[in-house]
PDB file of N, CA and C in Angstrom:
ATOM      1  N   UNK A   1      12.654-145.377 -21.208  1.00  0.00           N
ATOM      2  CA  UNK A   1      12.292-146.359 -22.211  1.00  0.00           C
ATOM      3  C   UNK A   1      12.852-145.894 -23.554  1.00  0.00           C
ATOM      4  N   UNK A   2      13.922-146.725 -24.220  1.00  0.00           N
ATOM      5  CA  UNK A   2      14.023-146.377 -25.700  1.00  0.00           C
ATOM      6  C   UNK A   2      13.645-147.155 -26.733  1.00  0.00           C
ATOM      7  N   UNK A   3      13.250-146.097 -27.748  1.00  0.00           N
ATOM      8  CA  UNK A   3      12.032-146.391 -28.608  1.00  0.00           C
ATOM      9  C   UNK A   3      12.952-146.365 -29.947  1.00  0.00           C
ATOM     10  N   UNK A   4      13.181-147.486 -31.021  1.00  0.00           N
ATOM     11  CA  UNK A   4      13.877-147.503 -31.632  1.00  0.00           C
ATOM     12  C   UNK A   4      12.570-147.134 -33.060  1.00  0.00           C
ATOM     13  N   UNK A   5      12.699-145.660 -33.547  1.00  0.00           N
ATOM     14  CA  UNK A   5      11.456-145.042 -34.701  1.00  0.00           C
ATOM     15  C   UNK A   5      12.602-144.895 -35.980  1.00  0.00           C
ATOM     16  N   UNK A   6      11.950-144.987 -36.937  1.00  0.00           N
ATOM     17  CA  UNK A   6      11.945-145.075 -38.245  1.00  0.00           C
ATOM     18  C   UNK A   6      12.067-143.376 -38.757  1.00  0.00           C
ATOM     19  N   UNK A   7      12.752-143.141 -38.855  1.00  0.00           N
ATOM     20  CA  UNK A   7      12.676-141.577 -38.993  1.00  0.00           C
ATOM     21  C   UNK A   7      12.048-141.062 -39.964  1.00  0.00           C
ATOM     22  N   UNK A   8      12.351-141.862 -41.000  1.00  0.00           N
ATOM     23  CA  UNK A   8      11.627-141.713 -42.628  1.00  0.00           C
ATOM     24  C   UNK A   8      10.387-142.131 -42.465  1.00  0.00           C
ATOM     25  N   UNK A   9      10.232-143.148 -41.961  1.00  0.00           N
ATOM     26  CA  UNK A   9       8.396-143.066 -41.877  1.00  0.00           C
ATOM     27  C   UNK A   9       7.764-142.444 -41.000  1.00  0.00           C
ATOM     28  N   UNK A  10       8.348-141.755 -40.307  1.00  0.00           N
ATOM     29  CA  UNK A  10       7.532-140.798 -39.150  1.00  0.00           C
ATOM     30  C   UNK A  10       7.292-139.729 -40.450  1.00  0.00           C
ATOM     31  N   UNK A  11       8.259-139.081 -40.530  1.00  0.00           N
ATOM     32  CA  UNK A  11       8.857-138.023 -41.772  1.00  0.00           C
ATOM     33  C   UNK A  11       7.463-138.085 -42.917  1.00  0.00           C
ATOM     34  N   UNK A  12       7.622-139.184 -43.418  1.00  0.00           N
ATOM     35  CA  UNK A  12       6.457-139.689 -44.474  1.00  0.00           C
ATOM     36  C   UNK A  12       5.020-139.381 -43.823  1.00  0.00           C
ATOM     37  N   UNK A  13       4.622-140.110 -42.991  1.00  0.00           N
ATOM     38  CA  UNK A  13       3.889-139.594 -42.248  1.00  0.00           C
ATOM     39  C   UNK A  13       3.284-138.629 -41.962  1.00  0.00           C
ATOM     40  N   UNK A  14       3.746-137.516 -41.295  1.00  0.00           N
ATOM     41  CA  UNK A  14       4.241-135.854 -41.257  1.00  0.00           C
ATOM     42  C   UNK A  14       3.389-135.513 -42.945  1.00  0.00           C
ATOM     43  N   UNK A  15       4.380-135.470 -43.290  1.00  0.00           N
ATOM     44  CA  UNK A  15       4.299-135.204 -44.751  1.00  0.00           C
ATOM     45  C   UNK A  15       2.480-135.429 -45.464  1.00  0.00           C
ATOM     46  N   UNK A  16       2.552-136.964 -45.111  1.00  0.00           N
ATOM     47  CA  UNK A  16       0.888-137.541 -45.425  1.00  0.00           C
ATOM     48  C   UNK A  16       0.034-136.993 -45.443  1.00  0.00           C
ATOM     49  N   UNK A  17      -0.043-136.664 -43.905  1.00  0.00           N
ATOM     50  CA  UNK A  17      -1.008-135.858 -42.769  1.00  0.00           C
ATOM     51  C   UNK A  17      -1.146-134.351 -43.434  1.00  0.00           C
ATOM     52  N   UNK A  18       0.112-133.853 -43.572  1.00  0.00           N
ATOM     53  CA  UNK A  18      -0.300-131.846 -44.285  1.00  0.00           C
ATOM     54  C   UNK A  18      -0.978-132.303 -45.780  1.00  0.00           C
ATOM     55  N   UNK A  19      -0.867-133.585 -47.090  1.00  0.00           N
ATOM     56  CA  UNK A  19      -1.966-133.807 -47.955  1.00  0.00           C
ATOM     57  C   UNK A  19      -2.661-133.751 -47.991  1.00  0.00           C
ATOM     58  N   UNK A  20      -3.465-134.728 -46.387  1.00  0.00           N
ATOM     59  CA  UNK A  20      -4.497-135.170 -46.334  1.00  0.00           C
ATOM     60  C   UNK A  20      -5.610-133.918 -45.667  1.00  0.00           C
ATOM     61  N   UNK A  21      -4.574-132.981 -45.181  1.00  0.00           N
ATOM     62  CA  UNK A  21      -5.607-131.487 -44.251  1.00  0.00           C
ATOM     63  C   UNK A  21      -5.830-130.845 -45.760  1.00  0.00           C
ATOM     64  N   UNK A  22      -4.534-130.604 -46.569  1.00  0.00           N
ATOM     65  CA  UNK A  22      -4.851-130.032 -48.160  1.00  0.00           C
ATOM     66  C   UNK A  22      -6.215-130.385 -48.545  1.00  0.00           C
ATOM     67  N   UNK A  23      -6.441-132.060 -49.166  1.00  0.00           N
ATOM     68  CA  UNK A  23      -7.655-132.171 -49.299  1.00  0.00           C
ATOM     69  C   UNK A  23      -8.518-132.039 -48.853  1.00  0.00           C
ATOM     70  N   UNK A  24      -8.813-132.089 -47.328  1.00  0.00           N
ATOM     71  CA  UNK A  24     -10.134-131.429 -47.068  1.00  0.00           C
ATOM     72  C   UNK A  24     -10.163-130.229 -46.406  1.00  0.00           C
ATOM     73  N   UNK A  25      -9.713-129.152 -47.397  1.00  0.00           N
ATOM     74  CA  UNK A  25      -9.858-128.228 -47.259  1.00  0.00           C
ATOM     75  C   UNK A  25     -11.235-127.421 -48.300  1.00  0.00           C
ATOM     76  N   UNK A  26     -11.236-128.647 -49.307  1.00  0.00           N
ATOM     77  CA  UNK A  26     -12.257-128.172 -50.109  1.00  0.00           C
ATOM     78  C   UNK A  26     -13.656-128.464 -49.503  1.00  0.00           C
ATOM     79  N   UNK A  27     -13.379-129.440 -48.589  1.00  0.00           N
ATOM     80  CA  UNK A  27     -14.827-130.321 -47.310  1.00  0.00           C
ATOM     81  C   UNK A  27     -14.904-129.042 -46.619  1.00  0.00           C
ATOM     82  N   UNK A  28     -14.354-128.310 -45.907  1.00  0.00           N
ATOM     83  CA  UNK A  28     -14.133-127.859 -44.938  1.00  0.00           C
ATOM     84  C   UNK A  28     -15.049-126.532 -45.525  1.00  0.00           C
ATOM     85  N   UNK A  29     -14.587-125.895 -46.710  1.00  0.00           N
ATOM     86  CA  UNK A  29     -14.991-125.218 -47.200  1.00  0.00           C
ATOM     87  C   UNK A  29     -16.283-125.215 -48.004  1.00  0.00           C
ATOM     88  N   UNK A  30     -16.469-125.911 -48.282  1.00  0.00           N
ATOM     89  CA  UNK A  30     -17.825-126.175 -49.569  1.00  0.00           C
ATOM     90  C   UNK A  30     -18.931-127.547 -48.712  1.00  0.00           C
ATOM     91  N   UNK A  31     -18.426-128.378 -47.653  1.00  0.00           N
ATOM     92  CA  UNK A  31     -18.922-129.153 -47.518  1.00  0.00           C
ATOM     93  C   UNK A  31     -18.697-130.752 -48.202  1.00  0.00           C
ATOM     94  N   UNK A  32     -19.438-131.913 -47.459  1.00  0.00           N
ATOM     95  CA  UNK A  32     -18.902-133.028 -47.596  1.00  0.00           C
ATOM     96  C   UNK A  32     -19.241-133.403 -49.625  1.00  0.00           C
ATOM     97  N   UNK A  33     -20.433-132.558 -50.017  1.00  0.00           N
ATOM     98  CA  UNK A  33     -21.176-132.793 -51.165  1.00  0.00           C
ATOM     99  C   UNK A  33     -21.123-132.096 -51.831  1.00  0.00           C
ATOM    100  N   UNK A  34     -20.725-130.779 -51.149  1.00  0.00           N
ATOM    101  CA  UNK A  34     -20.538-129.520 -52.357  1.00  0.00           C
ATOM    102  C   UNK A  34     -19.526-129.448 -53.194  1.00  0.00           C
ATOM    103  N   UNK A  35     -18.327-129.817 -52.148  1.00  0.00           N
ATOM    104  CA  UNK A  35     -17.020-130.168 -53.035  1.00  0.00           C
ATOM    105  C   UNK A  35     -16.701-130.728 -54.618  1.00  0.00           C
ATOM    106  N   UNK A  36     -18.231-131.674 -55.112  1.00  0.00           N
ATOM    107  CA  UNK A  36     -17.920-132.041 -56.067  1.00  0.00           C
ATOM    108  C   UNK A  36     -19.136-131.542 -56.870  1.00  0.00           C
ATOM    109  N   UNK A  37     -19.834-130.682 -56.380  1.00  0.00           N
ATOM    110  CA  UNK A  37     -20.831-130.056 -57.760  1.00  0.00           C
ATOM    111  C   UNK A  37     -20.844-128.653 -57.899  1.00  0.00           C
ATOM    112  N   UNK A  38     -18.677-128.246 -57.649  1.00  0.00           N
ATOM    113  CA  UNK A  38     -18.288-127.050 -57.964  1.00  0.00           C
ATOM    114  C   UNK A  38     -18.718-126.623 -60.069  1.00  0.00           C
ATOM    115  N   UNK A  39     -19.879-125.769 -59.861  1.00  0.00           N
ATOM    116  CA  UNK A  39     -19.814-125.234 -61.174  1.00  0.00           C
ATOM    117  C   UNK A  39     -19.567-123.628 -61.676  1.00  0.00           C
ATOM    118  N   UNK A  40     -19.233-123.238 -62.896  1.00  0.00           N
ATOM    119  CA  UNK A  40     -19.357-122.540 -63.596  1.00  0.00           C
ATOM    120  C   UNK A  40     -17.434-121.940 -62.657  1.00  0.00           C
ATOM    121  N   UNK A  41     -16.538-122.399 -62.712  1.00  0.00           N
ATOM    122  CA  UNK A  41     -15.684-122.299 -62.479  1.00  0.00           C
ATOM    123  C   UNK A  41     -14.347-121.845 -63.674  1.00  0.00           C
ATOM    124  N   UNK A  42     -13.413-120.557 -63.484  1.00  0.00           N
ATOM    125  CA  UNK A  42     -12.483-120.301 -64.358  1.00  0.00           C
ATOM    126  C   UNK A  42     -11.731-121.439 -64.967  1.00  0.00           C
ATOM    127  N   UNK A  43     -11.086-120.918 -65.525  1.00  0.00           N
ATOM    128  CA  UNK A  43     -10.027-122.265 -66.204  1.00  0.00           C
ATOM    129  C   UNK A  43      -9.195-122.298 -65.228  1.00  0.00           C
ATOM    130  N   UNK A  44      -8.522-121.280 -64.727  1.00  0.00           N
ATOM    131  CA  UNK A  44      -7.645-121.533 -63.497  1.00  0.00           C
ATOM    132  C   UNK A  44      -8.226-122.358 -62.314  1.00  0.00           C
ATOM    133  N   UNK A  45      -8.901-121.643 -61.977  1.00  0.00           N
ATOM    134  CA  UNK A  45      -9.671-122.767 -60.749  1.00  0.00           C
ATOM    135  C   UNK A  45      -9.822-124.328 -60.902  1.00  0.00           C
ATOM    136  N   UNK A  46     -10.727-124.088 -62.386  1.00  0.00           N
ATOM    137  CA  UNK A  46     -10.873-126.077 -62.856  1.00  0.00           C
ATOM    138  C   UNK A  46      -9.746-126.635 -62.684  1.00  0.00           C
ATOM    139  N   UNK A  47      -8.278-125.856 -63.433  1.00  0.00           N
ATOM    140  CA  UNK A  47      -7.288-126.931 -63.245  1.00  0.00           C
ATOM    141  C   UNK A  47      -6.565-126.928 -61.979  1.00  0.00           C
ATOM    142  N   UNK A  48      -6.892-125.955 -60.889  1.00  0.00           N
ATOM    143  CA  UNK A  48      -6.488-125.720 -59.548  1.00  0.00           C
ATOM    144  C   UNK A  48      -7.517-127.117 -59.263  1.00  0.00           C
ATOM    145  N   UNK A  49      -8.384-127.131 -59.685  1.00  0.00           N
ATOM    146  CA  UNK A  49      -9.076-128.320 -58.862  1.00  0.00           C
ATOM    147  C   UNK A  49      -8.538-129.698 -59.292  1.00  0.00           C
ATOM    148  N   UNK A  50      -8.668-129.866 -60.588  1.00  0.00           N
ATOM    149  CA  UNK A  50      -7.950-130.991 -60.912  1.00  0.00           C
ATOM    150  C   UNK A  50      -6.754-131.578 -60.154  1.00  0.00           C
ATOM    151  N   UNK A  51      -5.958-130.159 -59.932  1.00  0.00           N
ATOM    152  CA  UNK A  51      -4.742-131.024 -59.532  1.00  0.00           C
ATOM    153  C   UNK A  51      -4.778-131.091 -58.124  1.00  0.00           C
ATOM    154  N   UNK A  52      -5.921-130.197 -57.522  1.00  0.00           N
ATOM    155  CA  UNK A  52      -6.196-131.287 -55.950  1.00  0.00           C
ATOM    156  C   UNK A  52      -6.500-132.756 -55.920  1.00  0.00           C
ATOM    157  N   UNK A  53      -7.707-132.850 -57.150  1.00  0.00           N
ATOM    158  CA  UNK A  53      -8.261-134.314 -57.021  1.00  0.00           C
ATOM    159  C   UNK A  53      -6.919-135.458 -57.315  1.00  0.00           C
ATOM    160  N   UNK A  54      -6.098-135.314 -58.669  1.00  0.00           N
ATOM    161  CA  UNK A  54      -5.102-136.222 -58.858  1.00  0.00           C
ATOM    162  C   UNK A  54      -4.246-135.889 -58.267  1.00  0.00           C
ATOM    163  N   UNK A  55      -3.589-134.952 -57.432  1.00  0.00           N
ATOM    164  CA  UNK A  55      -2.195-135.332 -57.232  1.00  0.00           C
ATOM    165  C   UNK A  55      -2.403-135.215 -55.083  1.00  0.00           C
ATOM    166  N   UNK A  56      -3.150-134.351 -55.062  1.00  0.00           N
ATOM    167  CA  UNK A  56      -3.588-134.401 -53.585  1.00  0.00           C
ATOM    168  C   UNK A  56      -4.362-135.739 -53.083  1.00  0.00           C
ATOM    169  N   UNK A  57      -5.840-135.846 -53.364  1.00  0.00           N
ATOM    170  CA  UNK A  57      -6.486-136.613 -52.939  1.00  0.00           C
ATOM    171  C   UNK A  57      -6.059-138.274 -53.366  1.00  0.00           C
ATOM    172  N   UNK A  58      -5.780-137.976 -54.716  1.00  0.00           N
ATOM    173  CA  UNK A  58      -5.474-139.587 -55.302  1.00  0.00           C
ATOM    174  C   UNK A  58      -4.233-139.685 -54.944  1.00  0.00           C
ATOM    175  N   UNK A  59      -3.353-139.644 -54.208  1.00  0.00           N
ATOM    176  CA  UNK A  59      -1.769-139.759 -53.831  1.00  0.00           C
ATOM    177  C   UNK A  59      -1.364-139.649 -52.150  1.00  0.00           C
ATOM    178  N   UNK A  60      -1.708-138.668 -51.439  1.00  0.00           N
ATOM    179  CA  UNK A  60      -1.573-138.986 -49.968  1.00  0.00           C
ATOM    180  C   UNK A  60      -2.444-139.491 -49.506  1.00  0.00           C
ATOM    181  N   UNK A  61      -3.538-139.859 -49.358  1.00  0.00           N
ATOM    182  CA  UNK A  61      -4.456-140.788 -48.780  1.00  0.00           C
ATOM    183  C   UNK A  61      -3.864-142.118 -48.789  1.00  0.00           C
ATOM    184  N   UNK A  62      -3.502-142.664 -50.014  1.00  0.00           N
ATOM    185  CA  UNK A  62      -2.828-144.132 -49.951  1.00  0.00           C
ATOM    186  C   UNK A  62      -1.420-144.106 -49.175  1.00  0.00           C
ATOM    187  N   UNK A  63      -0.995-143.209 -49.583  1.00  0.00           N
ATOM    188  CA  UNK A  63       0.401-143.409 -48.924  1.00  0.00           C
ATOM    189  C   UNK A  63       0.285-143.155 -47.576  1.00  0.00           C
ATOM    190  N   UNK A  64      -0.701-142.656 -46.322  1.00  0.00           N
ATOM    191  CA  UNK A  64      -0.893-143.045 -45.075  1.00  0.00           C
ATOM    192  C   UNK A  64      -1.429-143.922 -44.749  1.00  0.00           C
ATOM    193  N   UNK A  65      -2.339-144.620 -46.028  1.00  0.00           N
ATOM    194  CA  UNK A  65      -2.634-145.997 -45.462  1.00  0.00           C
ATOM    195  C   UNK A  65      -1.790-147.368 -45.532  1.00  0.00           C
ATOM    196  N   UNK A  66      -0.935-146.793 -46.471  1.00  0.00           N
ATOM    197  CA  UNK A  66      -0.002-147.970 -46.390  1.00  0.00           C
ATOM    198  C   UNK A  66       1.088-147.727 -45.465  1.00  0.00           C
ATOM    199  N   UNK A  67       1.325-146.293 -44.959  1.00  0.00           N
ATOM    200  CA  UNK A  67       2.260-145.918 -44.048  1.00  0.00           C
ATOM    201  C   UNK A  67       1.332-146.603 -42.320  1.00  0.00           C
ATOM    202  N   UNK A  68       0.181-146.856 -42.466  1.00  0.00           N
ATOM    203  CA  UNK A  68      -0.715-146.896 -41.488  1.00  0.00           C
ATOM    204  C   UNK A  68      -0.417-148.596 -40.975  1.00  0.00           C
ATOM    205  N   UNK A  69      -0.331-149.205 -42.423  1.00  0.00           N
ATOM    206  CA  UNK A  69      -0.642-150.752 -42.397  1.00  0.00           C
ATOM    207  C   UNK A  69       1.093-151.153 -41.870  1.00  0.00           C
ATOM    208  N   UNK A  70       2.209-150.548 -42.341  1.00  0.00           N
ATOM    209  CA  UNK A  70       3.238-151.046 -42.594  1.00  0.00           C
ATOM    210  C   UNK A  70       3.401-150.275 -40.552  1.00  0.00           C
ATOM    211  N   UNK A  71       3.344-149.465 -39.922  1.00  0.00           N
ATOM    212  CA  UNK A  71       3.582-148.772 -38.161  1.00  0.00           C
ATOM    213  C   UNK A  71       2.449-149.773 -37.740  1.00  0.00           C
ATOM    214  N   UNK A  72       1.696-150.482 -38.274  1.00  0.00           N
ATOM    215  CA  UNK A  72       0.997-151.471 -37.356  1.00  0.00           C
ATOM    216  C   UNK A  72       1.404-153.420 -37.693  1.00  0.00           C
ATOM    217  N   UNK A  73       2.444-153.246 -38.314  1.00  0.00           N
ATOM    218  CA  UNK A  73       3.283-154.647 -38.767  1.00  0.00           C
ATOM    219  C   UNK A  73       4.819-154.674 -37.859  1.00  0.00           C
ATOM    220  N   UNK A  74       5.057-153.503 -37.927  1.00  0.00           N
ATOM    221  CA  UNK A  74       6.289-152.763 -37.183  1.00  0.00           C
ATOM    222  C   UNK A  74       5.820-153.021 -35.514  1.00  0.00           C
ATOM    223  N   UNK A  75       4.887-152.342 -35.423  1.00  0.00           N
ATOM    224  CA  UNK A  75       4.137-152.645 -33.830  1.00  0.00           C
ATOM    225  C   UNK A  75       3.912-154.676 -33.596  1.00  0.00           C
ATOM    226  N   UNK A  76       3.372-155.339 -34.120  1.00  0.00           N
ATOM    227  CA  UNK A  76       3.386-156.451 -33.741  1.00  0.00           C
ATOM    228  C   UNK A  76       4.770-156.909 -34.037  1.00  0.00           C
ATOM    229  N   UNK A  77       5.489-156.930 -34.527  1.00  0.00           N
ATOM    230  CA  UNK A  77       6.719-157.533 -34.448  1.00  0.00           C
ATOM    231  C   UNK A  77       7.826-156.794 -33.358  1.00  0.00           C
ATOM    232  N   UNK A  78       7.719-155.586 -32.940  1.00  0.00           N
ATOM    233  CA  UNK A  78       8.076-155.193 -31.655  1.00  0.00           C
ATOM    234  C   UNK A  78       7.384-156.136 -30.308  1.00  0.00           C
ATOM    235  N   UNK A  79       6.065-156.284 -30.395  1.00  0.00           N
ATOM    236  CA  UNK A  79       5.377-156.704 -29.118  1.00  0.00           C
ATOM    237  C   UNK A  79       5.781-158.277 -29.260  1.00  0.00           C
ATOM    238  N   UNK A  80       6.209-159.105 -30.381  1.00  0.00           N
ATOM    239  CA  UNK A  80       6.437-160.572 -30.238  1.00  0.00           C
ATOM    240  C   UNK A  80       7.654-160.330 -29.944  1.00  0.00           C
ATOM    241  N   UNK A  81       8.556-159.504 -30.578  1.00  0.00           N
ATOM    242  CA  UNK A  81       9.751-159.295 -29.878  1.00  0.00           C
ATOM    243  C   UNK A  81      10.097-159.830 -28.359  1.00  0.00           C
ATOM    244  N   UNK A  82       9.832-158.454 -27.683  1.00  0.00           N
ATOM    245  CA  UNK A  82       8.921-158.699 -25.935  1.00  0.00           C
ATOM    246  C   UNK A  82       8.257-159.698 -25.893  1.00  0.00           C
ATOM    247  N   UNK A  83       8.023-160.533 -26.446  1.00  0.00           N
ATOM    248  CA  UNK A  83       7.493-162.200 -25.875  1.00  0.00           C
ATOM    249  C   UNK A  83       6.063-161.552 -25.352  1.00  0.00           C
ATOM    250  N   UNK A  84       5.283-160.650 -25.344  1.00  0.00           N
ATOM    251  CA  UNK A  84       4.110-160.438 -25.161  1.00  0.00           C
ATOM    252  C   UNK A  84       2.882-160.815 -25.641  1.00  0.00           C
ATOM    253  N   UNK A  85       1.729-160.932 -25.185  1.00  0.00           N
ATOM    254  CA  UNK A  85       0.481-161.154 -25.461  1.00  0.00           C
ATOM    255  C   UNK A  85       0.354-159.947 -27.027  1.00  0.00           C
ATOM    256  N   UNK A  86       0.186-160.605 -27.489  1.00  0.00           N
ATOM    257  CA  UNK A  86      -0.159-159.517 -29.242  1.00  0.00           C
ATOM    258  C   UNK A  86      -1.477-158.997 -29.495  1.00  0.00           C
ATOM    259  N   UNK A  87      -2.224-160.309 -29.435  1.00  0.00           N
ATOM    260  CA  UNK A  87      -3.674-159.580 -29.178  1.00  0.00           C
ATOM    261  C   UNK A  87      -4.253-158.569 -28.614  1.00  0.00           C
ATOM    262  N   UNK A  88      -3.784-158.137 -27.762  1.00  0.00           N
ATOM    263  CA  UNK A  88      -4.768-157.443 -26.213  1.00  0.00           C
ATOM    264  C   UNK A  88      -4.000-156.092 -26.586  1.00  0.00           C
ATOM    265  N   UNK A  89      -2.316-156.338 -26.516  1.00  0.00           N
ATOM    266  CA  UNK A  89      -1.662-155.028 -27.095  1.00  0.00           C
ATOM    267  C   UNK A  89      -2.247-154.238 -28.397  1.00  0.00           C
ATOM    268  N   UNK A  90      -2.847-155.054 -29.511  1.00  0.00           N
ATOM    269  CA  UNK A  90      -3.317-154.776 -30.452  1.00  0.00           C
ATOM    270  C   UNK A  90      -5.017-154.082 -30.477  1.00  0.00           C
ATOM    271  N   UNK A  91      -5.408-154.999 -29.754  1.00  0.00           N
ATOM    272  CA  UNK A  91      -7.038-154.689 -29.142  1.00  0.00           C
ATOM    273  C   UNK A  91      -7.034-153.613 -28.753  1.00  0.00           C
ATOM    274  N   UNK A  92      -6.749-153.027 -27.885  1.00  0.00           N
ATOM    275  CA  UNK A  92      -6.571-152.240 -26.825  1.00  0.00           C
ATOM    276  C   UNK A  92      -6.654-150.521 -27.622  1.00  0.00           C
ATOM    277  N   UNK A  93      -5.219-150.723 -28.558  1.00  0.00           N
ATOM    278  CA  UNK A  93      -5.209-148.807 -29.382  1.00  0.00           C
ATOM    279  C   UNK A  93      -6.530-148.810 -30.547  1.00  0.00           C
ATOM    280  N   UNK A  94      -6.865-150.283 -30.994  1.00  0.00           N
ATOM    281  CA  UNK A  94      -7.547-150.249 -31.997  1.00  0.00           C
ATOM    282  C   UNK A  94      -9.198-149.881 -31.557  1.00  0.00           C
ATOM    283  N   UNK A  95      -9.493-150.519 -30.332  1.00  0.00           N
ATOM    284  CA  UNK A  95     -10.946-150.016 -29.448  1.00  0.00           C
ATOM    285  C   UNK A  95     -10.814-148.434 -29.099  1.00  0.00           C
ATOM    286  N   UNK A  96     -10.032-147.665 -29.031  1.00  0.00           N
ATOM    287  CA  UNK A  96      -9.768-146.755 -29.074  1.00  0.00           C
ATOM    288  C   UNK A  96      -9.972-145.801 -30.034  1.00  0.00           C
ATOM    289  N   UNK A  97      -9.276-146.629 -31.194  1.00  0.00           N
ATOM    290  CA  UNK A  97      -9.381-145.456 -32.281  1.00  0.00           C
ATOM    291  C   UNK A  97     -10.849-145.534 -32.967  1.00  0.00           C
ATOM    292  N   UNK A  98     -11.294-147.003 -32.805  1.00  0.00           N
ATOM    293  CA  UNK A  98     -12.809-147.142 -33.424  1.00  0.00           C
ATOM    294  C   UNK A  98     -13.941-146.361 -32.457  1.00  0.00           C
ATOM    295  N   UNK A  99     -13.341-146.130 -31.069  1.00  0.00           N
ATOM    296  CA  UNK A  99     -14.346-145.183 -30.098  1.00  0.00           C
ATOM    297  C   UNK A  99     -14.081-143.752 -30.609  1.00  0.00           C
ATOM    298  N   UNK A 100     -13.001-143.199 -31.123  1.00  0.00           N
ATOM    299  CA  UNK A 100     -12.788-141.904 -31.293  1.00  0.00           C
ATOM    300  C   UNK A 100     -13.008-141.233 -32.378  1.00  0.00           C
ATOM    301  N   UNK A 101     -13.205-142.095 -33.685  1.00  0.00           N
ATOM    302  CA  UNK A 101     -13.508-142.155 -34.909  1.00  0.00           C
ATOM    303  C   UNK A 101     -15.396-142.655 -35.087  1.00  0.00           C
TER     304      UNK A 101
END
């Protein structure tokens, strides 16, 4: 079966995904709540944190969701392609990911 992929948005993707482990690394570490009532912190640290919140958290999160929205627009226009049922193809990964999530 050949699979005609987007190299740059896999790539992007890739990329997204090591942001999005960055940011919760502070979850991982401090917890879902602790993360944000870090106090009495150096100046280095504060602005180590800062620039997790703006340039980590506020920047790859969107860009996998729009990388998310744009591989599931790509997917239905492959499956109408194939003259296939769209729905059920669509149903099907999405019952999935809402069971696994």
């Amino acid at each position: 079966m050949t699979t005609n992929r987007v190299t740059f948005i896999d790539t992007m993707r890739g990329f997204s995904l090591f942001g999005i482990l960055m940011a919760n690394l502070l979850i991982f570490q401090f917890g879902m709540y602790g993360k944000d009532e870090l106090q009495h912190l150096s100046t280095i640290d504060n602005g180590a944190l800062y620039f997790v919140k703006i340039f980590i958290e506020g920047s790859f999160m969107p860009i996998f969701t729009i990388l998310f929205g744009f591989s599931l627009i790509k997917m239905i226009e492959s499956i109408r392609k194939r003259k296939n049922k769209c729905r059920w193809s669509i149903l099907r990964p999405a019952t999935g990911l809402l069971a696994f999530g």
